[in-house]
N, C-alpha and C. Protein backbone atom coordinates (compact mmCIF):
# COMPACT_ATOMS: atom_id res chain seq x y z
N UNK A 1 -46.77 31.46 82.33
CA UNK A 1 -47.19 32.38 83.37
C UNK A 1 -48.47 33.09 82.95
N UNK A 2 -48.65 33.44 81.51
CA UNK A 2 -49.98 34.17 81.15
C UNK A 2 -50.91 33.48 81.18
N UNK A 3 -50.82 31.86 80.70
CA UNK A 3 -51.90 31.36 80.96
C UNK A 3 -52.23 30.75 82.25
N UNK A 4 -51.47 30.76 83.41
CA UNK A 4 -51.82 30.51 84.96
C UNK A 4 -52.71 31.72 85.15
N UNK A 5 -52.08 32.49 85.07
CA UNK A 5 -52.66 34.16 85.50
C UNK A 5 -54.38 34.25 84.73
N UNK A 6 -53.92 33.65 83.67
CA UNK A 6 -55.46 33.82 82.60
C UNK A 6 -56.97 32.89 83.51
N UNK A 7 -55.86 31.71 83.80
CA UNK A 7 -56.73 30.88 84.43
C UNK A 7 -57.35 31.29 85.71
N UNK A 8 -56.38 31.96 86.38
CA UNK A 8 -57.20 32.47 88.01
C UNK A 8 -57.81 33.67 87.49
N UNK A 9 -57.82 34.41 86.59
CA UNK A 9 -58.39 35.92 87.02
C UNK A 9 -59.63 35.56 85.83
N UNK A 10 -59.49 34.84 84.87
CA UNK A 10 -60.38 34.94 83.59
C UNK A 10 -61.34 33.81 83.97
N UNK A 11 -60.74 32.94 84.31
CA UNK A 11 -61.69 31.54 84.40
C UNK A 11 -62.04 31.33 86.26
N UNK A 12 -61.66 32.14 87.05
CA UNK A 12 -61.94 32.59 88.46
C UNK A 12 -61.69 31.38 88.79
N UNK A 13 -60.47 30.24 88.65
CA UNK A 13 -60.02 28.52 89.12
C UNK A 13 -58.84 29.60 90.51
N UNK A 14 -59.48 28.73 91.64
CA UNK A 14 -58.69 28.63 92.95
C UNK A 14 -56.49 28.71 92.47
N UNK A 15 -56.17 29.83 93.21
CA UNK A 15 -54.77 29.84 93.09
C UNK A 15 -54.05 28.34 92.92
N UNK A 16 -54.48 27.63 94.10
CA UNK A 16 -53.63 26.83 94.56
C UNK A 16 -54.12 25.38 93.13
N UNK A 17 -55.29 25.39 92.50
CA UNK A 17 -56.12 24.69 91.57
C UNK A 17 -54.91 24.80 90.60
N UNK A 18 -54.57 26.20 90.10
CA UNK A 18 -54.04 26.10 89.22
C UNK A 18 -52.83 25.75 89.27
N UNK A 19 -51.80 26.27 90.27
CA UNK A 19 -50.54 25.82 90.60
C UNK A 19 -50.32 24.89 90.18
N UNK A 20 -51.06 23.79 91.22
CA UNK A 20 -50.66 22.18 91.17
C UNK A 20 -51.17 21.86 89.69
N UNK A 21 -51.77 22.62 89.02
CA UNK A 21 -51.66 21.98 87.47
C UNK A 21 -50.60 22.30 86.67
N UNK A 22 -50.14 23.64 87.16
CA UNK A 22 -48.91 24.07 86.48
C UNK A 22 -47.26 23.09 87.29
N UNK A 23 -47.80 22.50 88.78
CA UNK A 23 -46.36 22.07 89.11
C UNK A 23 -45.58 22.95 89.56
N UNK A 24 -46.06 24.12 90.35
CA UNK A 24 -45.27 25.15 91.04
C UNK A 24 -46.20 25.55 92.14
N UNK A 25 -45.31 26.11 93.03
CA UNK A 25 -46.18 26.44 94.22
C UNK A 25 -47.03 27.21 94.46
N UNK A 26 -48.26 27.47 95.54
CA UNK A 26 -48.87 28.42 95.52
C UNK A 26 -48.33 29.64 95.85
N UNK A 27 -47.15 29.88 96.37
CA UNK A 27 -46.79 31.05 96.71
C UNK A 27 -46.07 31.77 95.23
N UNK A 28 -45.59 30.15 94.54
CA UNK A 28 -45.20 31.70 93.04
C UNK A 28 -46.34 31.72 92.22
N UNK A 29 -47.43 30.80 92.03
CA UNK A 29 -48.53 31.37 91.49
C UNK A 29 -48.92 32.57 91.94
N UNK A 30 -49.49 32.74 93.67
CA UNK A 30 -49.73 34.21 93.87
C UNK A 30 -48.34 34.94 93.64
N UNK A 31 -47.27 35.26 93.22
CA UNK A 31 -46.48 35.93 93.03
C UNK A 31 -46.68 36.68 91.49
N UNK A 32 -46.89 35.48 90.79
CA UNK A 32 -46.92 35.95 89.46
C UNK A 32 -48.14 36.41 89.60
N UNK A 33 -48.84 36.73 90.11
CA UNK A 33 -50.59 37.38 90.11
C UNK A 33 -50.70 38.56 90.48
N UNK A 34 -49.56 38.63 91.31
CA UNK A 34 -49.25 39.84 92.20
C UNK A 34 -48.96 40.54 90.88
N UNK A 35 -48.08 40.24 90.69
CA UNK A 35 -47.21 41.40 89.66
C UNK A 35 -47.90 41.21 88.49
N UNK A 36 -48.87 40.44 88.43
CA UNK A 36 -49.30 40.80 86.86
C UNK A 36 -50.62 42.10 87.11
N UNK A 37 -51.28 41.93 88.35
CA UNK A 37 -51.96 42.92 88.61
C UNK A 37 -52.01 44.33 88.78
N UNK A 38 -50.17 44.75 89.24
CA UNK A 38 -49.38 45.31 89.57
C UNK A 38 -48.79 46.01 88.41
N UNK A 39 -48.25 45.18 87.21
CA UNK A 39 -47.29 45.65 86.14
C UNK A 39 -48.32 45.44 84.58
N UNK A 40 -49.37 44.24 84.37
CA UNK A 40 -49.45 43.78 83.60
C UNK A 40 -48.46 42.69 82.84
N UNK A 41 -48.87 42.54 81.49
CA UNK A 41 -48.07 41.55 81.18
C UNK A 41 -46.93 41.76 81.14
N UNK A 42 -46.30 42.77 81.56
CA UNK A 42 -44.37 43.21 81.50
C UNK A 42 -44.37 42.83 82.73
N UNK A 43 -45.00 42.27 83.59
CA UNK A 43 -44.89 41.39 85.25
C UNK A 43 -44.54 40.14 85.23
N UNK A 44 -44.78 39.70 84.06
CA UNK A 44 -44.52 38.20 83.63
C UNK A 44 -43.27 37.49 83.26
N UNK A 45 -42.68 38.66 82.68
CA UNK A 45 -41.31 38.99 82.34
C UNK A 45 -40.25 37.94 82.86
N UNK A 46 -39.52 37.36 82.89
CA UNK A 46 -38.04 36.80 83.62
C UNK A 46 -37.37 37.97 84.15
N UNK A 47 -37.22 38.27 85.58
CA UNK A 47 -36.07 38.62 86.38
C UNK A 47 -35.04 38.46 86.76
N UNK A 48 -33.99 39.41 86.85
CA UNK A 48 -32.59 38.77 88.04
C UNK A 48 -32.93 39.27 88.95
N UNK A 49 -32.21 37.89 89.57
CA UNK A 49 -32.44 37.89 91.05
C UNK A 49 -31.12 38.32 91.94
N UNK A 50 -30.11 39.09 90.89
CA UNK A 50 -29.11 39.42 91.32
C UNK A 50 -29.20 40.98 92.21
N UNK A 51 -28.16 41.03 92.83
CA UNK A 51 -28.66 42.46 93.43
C UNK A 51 -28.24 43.81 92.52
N UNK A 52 -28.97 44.88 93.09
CA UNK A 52 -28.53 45.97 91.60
C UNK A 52 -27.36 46.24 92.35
N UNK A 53 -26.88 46.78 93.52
CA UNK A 53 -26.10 46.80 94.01
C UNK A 53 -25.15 46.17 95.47
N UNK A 54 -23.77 45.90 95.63
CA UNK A 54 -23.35 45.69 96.62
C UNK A 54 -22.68 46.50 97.33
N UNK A 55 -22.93 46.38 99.16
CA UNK A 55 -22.20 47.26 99.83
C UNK A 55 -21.26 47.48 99.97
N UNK A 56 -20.36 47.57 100.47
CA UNK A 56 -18.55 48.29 100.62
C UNK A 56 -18.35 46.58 101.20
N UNK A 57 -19.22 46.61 102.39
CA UNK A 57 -18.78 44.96 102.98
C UNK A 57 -19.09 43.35 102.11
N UNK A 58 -19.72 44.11 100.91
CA UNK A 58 -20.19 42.82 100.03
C UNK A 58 -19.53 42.79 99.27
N UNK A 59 -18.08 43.94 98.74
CA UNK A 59 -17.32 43.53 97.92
C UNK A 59 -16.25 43.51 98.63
N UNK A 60 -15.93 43.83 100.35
CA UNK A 60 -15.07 42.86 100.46
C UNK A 60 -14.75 41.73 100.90
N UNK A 61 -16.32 41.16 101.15
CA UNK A 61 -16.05 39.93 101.31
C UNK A 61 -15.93 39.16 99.75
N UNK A 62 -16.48 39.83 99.42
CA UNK A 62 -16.42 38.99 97.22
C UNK A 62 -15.16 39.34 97.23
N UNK A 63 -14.24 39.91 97.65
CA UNK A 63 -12.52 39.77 96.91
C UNK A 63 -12.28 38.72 98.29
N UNK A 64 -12.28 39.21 99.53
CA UNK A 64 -11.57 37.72 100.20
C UNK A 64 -11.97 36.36 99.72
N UNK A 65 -13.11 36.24 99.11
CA UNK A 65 -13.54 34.73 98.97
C UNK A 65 -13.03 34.67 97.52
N UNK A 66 -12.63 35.70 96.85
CA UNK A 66 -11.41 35.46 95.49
C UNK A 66 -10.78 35.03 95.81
N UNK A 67 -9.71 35.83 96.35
CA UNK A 67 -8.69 35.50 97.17
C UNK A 67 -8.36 33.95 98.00
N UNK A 68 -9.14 33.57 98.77
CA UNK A 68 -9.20 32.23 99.24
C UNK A 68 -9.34 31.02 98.57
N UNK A 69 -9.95 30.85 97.83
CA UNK A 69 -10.45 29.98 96.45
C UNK A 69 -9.58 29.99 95.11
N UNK A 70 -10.07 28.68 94.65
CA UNK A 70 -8.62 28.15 93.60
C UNK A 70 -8.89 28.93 92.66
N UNK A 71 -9.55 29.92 92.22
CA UNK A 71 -9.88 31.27 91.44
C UNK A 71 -8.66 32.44 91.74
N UNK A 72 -8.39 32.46 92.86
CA UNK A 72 -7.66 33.32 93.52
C UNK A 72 -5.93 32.75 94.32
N UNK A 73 -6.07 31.61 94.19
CA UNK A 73 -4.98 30.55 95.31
C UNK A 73 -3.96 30.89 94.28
N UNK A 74 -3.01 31.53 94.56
CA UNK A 74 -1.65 31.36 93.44
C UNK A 74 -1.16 30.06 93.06
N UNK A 75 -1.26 29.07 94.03
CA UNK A 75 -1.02 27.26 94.06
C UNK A 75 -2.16 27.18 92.98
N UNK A 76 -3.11 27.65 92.51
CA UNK A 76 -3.58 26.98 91.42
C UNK A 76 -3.57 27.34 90.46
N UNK A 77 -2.64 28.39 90.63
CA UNK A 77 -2.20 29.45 88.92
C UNK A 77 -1.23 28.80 88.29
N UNK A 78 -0.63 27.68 89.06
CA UNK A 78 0.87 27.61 88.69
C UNK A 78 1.86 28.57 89.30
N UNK A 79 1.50 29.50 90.07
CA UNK A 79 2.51 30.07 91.09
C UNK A 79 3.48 29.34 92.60
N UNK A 80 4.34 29.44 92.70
CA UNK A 80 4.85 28.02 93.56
C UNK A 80 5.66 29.54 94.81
C-alpha cells in the first residue's frame, strides 16, 4: 500500500496506472490515497470491517439465526 501511494503522489503515475500494476482496483487504490492523505501512514494500516457496534434488532436476529442453525439445532447437539 505505501509503495502504490508512493507511486501516485511521489512519482505523479495515473491512479488507475498504478492499480492495474498492483492488481487491485481503482476504487481501492483511490481509497488507500484517501486515507493516506487523511491519516498518513497509520491509513495504511489493516482494518475491521466488522461493526463497532450492533443494534437491539442485530442481536436479535444474531440469536434467531443461532438458534435456527446446526450451531444452535438441539438435533445437532445430540439432543433427541
Amino acid at each position: 500500500r505505501a509503495e502504490m501511494v508512493r507511486r501516485v503522489v511521489q512519482l505523479h503515475r495515473p491512479a488507475a496506472e498504478v492499480a492495474a500494476g498492483f492488481g487491485i482496483s481503482v476504487r481501492s487504490a483511490r481509497k488507500w490515497l484517501a486515507r493516506f492523505r487523511a491519516e498518513g501512514n497509520a491509513g495504511l494500516q489493516n482494518r475491521s470491517s466488522r461493526p463497532t457496534d450492533f443494534s437491539d434488532r442485530d442481536k436479535d436476529m444474531d440469536m434467531f439465526l443461532y438458534q435456527t442453525t446446526q450451531a444452535g439445532d438441539p438435533a445437532h447437539r445430540g439432543v433427541q
